[in-house]
Protein backbone atom coordinates (compact mmCIF):
# COMPACT_ATOMS: atom_id res chain seq x y z
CA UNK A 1 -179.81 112.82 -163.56
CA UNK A 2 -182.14 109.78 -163.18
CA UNK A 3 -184.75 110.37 -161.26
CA UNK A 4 -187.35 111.31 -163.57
CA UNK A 5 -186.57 107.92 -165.67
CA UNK A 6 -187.83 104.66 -165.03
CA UNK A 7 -186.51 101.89 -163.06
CA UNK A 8 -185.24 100.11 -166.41
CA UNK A 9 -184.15 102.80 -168.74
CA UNK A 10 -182.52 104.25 -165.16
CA UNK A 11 -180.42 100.85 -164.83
CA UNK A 12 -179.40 100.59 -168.58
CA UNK A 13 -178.44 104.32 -168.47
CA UNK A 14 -176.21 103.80 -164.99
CA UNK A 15 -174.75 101.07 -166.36
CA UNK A 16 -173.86 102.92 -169.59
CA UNK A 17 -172.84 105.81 -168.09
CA UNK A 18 -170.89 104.30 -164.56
CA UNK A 19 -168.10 106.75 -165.15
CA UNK A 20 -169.73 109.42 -164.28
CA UNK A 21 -170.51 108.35 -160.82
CA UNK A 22 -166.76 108.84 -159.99
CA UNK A 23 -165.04 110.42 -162.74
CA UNK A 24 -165.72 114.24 -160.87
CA UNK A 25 -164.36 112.84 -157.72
CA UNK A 26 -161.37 111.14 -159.45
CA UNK A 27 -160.81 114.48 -161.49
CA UNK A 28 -161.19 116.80 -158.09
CA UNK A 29 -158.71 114.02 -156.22
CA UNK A 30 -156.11 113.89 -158.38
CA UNK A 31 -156.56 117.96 -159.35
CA UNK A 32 -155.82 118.52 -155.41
CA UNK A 33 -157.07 122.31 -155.65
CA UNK A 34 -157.46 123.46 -152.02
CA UNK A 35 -154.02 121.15 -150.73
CA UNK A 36 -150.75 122.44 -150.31
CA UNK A 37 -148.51 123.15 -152.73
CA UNK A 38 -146.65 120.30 -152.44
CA UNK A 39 -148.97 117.85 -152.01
CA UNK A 40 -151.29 119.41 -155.03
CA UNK A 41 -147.95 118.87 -156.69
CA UNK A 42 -147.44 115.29 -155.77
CA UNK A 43 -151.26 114.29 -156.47
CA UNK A 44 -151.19 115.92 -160.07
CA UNK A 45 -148.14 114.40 -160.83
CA UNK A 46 -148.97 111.04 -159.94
CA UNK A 47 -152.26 110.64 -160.07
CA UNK A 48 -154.15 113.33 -162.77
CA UNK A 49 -152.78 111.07 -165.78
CA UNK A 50 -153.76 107.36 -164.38
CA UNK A 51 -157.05 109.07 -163.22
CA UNK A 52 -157.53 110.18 -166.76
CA UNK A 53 -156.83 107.46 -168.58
CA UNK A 54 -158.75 105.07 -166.02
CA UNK A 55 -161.66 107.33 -166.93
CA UNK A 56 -161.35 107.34 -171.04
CA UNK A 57 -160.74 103.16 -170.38
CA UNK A 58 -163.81 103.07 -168.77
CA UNK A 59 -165.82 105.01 -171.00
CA UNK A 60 -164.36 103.21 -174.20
CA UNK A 61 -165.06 99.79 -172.36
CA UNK A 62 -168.57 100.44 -172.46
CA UNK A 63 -169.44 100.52 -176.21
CA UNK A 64 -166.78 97.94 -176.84
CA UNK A 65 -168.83 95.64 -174.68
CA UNK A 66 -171.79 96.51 -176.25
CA UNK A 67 -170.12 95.83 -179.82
CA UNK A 68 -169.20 92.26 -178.84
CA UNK A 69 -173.05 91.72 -179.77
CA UNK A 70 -172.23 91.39 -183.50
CA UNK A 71 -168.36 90.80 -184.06
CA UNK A 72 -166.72 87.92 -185.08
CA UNK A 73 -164.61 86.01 -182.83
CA UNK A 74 -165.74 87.26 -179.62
CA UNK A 75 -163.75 85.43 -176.78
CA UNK A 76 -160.11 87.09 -178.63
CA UNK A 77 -161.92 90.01 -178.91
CA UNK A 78 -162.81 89.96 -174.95
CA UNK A 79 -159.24 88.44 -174.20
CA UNK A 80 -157.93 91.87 -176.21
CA UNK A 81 -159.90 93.79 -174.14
CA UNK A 82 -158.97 92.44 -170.59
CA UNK A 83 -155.38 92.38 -171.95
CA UNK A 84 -156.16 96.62 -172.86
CA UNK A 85 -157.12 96.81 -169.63
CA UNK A 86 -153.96 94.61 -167.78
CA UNK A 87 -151.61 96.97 -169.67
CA UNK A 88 -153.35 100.13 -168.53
CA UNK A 89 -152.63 98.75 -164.87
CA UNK A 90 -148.84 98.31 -165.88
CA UNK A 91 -148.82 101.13 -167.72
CA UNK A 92 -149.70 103.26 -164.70
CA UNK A 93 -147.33 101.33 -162.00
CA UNK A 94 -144.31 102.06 -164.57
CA UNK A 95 -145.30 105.58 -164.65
CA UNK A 96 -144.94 105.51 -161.08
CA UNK A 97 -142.00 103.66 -161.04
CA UNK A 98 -140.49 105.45 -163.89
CA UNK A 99 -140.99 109.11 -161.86
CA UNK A 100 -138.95 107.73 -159.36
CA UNK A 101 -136.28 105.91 -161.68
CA UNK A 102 -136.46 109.67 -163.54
CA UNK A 103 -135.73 110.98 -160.35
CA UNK A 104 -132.93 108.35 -159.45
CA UNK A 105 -131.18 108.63 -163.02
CA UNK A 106 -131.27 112.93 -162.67
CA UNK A 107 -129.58 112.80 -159.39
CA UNK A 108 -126.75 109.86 -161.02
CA UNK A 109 -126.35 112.19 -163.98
CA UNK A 110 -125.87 116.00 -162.03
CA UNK A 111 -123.74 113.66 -159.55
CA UNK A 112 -121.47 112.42 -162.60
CA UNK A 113 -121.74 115.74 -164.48
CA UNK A 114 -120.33 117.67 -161.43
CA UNK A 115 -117.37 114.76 -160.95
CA UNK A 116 -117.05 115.13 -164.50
CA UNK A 117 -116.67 118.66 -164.02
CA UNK A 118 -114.37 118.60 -161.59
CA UNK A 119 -111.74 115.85 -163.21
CA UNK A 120 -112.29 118.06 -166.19
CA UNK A 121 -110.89 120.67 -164.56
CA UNK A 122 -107.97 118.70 -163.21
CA UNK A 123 -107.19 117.12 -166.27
CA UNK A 124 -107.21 120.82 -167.61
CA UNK A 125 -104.75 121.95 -164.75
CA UNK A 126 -102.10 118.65 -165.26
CA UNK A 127 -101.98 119.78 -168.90
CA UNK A 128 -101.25 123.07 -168.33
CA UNK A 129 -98.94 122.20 -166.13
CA UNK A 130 -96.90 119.23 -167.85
CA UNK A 131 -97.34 121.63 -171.49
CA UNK A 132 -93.87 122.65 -170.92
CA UNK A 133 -92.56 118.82 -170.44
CA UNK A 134 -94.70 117.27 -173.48
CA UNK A 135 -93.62 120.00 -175.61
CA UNK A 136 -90.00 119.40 -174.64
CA UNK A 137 -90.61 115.55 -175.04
CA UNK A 138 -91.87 115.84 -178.69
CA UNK A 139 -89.12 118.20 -179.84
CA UNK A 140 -86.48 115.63 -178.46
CA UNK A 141 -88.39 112.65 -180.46
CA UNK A 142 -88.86 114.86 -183.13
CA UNK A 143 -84.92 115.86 -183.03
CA UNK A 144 -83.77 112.07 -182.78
CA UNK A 145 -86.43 110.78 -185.23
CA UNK A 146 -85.09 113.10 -187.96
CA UNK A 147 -82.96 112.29 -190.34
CA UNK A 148 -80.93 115.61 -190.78
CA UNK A 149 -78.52 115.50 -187.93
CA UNK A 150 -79.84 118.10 -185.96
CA UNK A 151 -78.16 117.52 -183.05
CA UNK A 152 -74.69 117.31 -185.11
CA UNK A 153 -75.23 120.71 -186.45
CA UNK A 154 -75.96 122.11 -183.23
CA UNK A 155 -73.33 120.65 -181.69
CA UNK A 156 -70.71 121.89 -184.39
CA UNK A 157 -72.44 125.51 -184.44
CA UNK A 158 -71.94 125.54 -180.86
CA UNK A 159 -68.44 124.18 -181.21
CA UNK A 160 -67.75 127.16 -183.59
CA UNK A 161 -69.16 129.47 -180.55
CA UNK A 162 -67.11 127.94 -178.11
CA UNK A 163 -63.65 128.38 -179.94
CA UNK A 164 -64.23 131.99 -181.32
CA UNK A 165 -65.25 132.92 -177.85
CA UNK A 166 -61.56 131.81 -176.39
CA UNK A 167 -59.72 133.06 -179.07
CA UNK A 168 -62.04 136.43 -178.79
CA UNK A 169 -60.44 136.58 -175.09
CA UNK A 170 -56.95 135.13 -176.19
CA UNK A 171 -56.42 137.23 -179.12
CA UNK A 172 -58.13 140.28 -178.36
CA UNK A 173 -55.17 142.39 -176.36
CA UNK A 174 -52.96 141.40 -180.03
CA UNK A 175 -55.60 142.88 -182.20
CA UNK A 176 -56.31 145.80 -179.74
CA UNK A 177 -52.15 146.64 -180.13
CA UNK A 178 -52.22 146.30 -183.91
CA UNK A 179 -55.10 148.53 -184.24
CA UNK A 180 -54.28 151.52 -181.61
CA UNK A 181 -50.63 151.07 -183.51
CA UNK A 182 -52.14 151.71 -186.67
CA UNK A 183 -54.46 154.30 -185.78
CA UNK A 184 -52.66 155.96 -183.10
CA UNK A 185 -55.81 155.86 -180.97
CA UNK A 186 -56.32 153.36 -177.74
CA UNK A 187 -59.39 151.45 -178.67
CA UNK A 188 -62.55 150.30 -176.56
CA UNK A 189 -62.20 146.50 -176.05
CA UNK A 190 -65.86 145.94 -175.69
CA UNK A 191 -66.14 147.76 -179.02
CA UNK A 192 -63.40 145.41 -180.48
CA UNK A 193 -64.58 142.05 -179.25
CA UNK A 194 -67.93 141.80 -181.07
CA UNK A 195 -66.83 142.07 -184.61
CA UNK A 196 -63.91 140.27 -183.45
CA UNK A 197 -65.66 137.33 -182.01
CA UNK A 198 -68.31 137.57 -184.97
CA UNK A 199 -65.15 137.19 -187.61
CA UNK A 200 -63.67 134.51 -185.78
CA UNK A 201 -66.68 132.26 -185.34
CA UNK A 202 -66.67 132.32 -189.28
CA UNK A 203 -62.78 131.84 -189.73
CA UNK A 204 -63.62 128.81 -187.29
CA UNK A 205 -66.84 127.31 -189.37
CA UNK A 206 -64.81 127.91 -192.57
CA UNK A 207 -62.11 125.56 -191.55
CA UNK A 208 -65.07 122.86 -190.74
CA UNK A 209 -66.03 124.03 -194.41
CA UNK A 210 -62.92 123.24 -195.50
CA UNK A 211 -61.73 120.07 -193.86
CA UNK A 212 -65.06 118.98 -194.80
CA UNK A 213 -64.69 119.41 -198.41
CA UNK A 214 -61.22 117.70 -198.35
CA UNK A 215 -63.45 114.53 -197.16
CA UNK A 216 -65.43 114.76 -200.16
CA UNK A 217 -62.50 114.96 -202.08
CA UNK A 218 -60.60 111.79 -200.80
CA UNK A 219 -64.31 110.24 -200.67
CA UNK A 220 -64.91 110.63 -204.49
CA UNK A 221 -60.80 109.83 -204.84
CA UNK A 222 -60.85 113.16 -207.23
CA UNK A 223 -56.89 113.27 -207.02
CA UNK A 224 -57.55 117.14 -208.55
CA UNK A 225 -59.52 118.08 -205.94
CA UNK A 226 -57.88 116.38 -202.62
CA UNK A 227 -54.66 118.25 -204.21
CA UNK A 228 -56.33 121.81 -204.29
CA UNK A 229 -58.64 121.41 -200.91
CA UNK A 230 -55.30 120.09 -199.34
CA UNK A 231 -53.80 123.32 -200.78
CA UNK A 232 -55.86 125.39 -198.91
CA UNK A 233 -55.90 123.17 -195.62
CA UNK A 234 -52.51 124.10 -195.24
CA UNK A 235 -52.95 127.96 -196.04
CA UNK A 236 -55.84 128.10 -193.23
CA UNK A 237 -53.67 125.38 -190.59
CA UNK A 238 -51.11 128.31 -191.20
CA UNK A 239 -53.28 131.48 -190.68
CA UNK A 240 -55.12 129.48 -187.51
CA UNK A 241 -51.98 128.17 -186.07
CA UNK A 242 -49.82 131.34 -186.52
CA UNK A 243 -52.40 133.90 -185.50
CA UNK A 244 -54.90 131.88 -183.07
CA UNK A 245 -53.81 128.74 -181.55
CA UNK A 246 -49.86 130.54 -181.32
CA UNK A 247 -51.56 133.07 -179.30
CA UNK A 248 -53.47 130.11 -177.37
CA UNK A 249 -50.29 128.24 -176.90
CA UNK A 250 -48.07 131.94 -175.69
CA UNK A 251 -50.66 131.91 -172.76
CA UNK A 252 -49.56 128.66 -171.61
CA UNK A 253 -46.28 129.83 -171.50
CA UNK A 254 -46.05 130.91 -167.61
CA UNK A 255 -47.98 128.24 -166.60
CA UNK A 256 -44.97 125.90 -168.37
CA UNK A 257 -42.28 128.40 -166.46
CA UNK A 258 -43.93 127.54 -163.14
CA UNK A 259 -43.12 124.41 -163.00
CA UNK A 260 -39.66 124.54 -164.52
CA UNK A 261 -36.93 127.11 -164.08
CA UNK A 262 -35.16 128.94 -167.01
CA UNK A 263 -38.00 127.43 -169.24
CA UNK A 264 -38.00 129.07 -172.74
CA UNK A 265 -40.34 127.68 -175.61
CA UNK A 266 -38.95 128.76 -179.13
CA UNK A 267 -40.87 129.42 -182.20
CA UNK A 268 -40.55 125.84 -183.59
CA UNK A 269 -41.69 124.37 -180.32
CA UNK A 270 -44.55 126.66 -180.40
CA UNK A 271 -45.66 126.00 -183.57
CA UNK A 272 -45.35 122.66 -183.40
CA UNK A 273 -47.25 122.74 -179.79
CA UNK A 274 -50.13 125.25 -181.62
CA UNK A 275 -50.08 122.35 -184.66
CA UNK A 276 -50.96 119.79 -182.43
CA UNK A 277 -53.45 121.72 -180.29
CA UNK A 278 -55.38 122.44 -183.61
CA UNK A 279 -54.82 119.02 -185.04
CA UNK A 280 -56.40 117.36 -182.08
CA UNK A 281 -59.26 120.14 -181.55
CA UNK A 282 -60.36 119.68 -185.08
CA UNK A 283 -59.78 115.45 -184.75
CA UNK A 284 -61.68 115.15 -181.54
CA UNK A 285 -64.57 117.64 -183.17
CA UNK A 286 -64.60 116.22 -186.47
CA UNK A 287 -65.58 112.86 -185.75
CA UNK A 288 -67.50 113.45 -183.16
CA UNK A 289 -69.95 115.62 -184.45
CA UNK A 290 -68.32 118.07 -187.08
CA UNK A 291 -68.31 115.37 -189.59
CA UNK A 292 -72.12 115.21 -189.80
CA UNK A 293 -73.17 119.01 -188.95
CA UNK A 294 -70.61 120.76 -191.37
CA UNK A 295 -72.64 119.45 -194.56
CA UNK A 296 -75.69 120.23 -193.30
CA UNK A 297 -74.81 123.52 -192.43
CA UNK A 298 -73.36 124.05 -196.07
CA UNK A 299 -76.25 122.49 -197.58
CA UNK A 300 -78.07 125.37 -195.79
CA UNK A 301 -75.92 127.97 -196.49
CA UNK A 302 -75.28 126.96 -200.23
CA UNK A 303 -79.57 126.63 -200.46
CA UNK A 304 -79.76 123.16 -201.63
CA UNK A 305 -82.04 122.21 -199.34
CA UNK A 306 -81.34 119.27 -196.92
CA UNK A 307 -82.90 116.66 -199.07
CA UNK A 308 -85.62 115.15 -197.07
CA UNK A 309 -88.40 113.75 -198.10
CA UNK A 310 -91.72 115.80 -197.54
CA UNK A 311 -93.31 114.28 -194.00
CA UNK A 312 -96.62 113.45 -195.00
CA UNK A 313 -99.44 115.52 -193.29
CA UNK A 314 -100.80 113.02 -190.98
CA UNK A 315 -97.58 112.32 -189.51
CA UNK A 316 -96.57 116.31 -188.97
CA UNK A 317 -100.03 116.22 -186.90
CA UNK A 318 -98.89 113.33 -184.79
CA UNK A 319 -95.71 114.92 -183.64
CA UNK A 320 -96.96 117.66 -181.20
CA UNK A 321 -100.25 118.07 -180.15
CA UNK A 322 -101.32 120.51 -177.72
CA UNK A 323 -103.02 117.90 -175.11
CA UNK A 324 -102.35 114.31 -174.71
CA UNK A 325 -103.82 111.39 -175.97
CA UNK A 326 -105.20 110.27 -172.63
CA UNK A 327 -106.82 113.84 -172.28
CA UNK A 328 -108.46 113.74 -175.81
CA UNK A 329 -109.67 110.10 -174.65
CA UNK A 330 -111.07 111.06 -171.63
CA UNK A 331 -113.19 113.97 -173.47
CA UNK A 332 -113.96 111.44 -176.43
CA UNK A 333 -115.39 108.89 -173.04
CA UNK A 334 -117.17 112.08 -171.10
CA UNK A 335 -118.72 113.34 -174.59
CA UNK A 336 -119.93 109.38 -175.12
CA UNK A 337 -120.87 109.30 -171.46
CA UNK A 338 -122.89 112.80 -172.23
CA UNK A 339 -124.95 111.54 -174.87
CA UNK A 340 -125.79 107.71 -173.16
CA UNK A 341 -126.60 109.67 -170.34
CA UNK A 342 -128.37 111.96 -172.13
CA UNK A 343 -130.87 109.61 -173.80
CA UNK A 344 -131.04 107.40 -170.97
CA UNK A 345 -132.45 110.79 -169.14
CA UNK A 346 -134.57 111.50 -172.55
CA UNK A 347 -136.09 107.97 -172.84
CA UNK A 348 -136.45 107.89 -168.34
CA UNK A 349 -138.89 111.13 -168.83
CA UNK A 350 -141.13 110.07 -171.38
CA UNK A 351 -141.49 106.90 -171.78
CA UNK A 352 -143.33 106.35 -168.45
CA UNK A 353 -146.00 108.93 -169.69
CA UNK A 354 -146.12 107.88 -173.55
CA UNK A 355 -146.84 104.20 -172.10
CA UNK A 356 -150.24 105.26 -170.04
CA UNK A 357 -151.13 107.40 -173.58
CA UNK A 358 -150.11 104.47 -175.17
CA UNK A 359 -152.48 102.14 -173.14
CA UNK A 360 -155.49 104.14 -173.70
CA UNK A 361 -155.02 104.86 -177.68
CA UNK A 362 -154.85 101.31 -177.65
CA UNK A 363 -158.42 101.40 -176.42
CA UNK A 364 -159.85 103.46 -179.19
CA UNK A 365 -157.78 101.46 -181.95
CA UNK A 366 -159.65 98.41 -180.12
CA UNK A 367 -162.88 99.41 -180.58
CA UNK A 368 -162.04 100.46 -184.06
CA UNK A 369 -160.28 97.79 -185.52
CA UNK A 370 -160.59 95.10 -183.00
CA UNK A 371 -156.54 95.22 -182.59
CA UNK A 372 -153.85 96.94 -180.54
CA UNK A 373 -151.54 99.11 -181.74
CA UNK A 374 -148.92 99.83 -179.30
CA UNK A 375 -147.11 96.70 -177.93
CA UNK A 376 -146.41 97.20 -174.10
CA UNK A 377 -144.77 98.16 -172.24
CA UNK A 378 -142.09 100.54 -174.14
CA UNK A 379 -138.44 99.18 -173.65
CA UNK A 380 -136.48 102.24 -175.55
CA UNK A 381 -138.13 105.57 -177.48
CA UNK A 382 -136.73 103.22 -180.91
CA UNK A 383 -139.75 100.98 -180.21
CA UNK A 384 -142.13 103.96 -180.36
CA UNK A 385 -143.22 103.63 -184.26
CA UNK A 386 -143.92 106.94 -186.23
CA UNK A 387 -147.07 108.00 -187.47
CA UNK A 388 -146.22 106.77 -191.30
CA UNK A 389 -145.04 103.00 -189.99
CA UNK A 390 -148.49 103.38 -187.38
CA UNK A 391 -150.87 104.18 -190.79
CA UNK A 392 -149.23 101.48 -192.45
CA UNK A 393 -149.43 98.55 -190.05
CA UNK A 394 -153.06 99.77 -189.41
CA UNK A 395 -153.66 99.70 -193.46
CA UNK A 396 -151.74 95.99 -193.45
CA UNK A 397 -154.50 93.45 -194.20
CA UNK A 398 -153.60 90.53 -191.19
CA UNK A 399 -156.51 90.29 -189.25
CA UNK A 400 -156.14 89.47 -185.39
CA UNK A 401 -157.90 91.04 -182.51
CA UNK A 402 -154.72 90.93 -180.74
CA UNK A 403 -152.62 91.81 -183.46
CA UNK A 404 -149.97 94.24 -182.60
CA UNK A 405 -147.50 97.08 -183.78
C-alpha cells in the first residue's frame, strides 16, 4: 500500500494507519471461519467483540493524539485517554468474566426453577390432600366464632330426631291398630312410619316451642302470659305423656316383671312414671342445649332473621380460603424469587457486552468533547443512563476532560 511512497510520507502514513497492519488478522482470528463449530463458536463469542472494539480504540486513538496539538489542558486530556484505554482492558476481562458468571447464574436459576418446580408441585399435592381437613377446620372456627348458637340448634334439631325416631318405633304398632280398626284394612308399616315419624318430630319441636315461650314469659314476669303458655304446657305434657311417653313407659313393663313376680304397674303409676320420664328428658335437654337452639330455630321459622350484625367483607374472605397462608407465601417468595432472578439473569447478559460498547463510545465522545460519558464499569442496568439524561449531561456546561456521566 506503501511502496510507491516515500520513506517519510510512508512512516507518517504507517503510523497513522497501524491498524491496518493487524486489524484483518484480528477480524479473520476472532471470525474463526474454517474451525470447528465449536471452537468458531467459542472464538466469536469471546473474542469478535474485544477484537472490534480494540480495533475502533485504536483507530480513534490516532486523531485524538494528533488533536492534543492544539487543546487546552493536555496532560488531563492524555490522562482521559490512557484512562479510555484502561477501561477498554476491564471492559473486555468483565465480558469474559461476565460470560462465565452468565453461564454460572443460568445453571443456579434452571437448578432453582426445577426445585421450585418440584416443591411446587408438592405443595400442590399437601393441599389437595389436607383440603378436606382445612375446610373442616374453618367451618368448626367459623361454627364456635359465631354468635348464633349453631351448635345449640343442631344439637336440639337432632334431639327432636332422636325422640320422634323412638317414639316412631314405640308408638307405631298403636297407631297401626287404630288405623286398620278404623279402616278395616291391615296397613303397611313402612308406609305408616314416615308420616308418622315426620308428625312426631314436629309434636316434639313444638313442645321446645312451647316450653320455650313459657321462659319468655316468666323472663318478662308477664303474669298474663306465664298463665296462658302454662295453660298449654299442661295440654301438650298431657297429649305427650298419655299418648307417647305412656307408650314408652308400657314397654318397660316386662322388663319391670322380670325382676319381680306378680308385678303390676297401674295407670297412676304409669303416668306418674311417663311424667317424670318427660320431665327429666325435657330438663336434661333444655338446659343443655334446647334453651339456646329453640329461639333460634323460631327466629328462623317465624323469619325475623337471627339478628347478627352483617360480617364485614374482609373478614368473610378470611374465614375459608381455598389454600393456606403458608402456600400463598411460598408463591408470593417463588414469584419474588422469579423476578430477582430474573433481572439478575437480564442485567448478567448484557451488561458484560454494553460495558465493551460502552468503552469504545467513550472513545468517540473523547475525541469530541474531550470527556467520557459512560462511567465504568456498569454495576446494575439502573446505572445505564437513557438517551434524554445522555443529551443532557453532554449539553451541561462543566467542563472536565474527565468529566463523567
Amino acid at each position: 500500500m506503501f511502496i510507491e511512497t516515500n520513506t517519510i510520507v510512508r512512516v507518517l502514513l504507517s503510523i497513522l494507519l497501524f491498524p491496518t497492519f493487524f486489524q484483518d488478522a484480528f477480524i479473520a482470528f476472532a471470525w474463526g471461519e474454517g474451525d470447528d463449530f465449536w471452537i468458531m463458536a467459542a472464538k466469536r463469542l469471546f473474542f469478535l467483540l474485544p477484537a472490534l472494539a480494540i480495533i475502533a480504540g485504536c483507530w480513534l486513538t490516532t486523531p485524538s493524539i494528533l488533536t492534543v496539538i492544539f487543546r487546552h489542558k493536555r496532560r488531563e486530556y492524555i490522562t482521559a485517554l490512557v484512562i479510555t484505554w484502561w477501561d477498554l482492558g476491564k471492559s473486555i476481562v468483565s465480558f469474559w468474566g461476565g460470560i462465565f458468571r452468565f453461564v454460572l447464574s443460568l445453571l443456579g436459576a434452571l437448578v432453582g426453577l426445577v426445585k421450585m418446580i418440584i416443591i411446587g408441585i408438592w405443595s400442590v399435592i399437601q393441599e389437595i390432600l389436607f383440603f378436606p381437613f382445612r375446610l373442616l377446620r374453618a367451618a368448626g372456627q367459623s361454627v364456635v366464632n359465631s354468635p348464633v348458637p349453631w351448635i345449640a340448634v343442631f344439637l336440639t334439631v337432632f334431639w327432636c330426631l332422636i325422640e320422634a325416631l323412638i317414639f316412631t318405633y314405640v308408638v307405631s304398632p298403636l297407631v297401626s291398630d287404630t288405623l286398620s280398626n278404623i279402616t278395616g284394612e291391615q296397613l303397611s308399616g313402612s308406609l305408616l312410619r314416615i308420616p308418622l315419624f315426620i308428625f312426631l318430630f314436629f309434636i316434639v319441636l313444638g313442645s321446645y316451642a312451647v316450653l320455650s315461650n313459657l321462659m319468655t314469659a316468666v323472663k318478662s314476669k308477664n303474669a298474663t302470659s306465664i298463665a296462658g303458655i302454662l295453660v298449654i304446657e299442661l295440654v301438650v305434657l298431657f297429649v305427650e305423656v298419655v299418648f307417647l311417653y305412656r307408650e314408652f313407659v308400657d314397654s318397660l313393663v316386662p322388663w319391670f316383671a322380670q325382676y319381680s313376680a306378680g308385678f303390676e304397674l297401674g295407670v297412676f303409676w304409669t303416668l306418674a312414671i311417663a311424667c317424670l320420664a318427660w320431665f327429666g328428658i325435657r330438663s336434661l335437654s333444655w338446659f343443655l342445649f334446647a334453651e339456646y337452639g329453640t329461639p333460634t330455630i323460631l327466629s328462623i321459622i317465624q323469619g325475623k332473621g337471627l339478628g347478627v350484625a352483617a360480617v364485614p367483607a374482609e373478614e368473610v374472605k378470611t374465614r375459608f380460603v381455598a389454600f393456606s397462608g403458608e402456600f400463598m407465601s411460598r408463591i408470593r417468595e417463588d414469584a419474588e424469587w422469579i423476578k430477582a432472578k430474573g433481572d439478575e439473569l437480564l442485567a448478567a447478559f448484557m451488561l458484560p457486552p454494553l460495558q465493551v460498547i460502552a468503552a469504545t463510545v467513550n472513545f468517540c465522545i473523547l475525541l469530541v468533547s474531550g470527556k467520557h460519558l459512560f462511567q465504568l464499569p456498569f454495576t446494575s442496568l439502573e446505572s445505564i443512563l437513557s438517551s434524554g439524561t445522555i443529551l443532557e449531561r453532554l449539553a451541561s456546561p462543566k467542563s472536565g476532560t474527565t468529566q463523567q456521566v
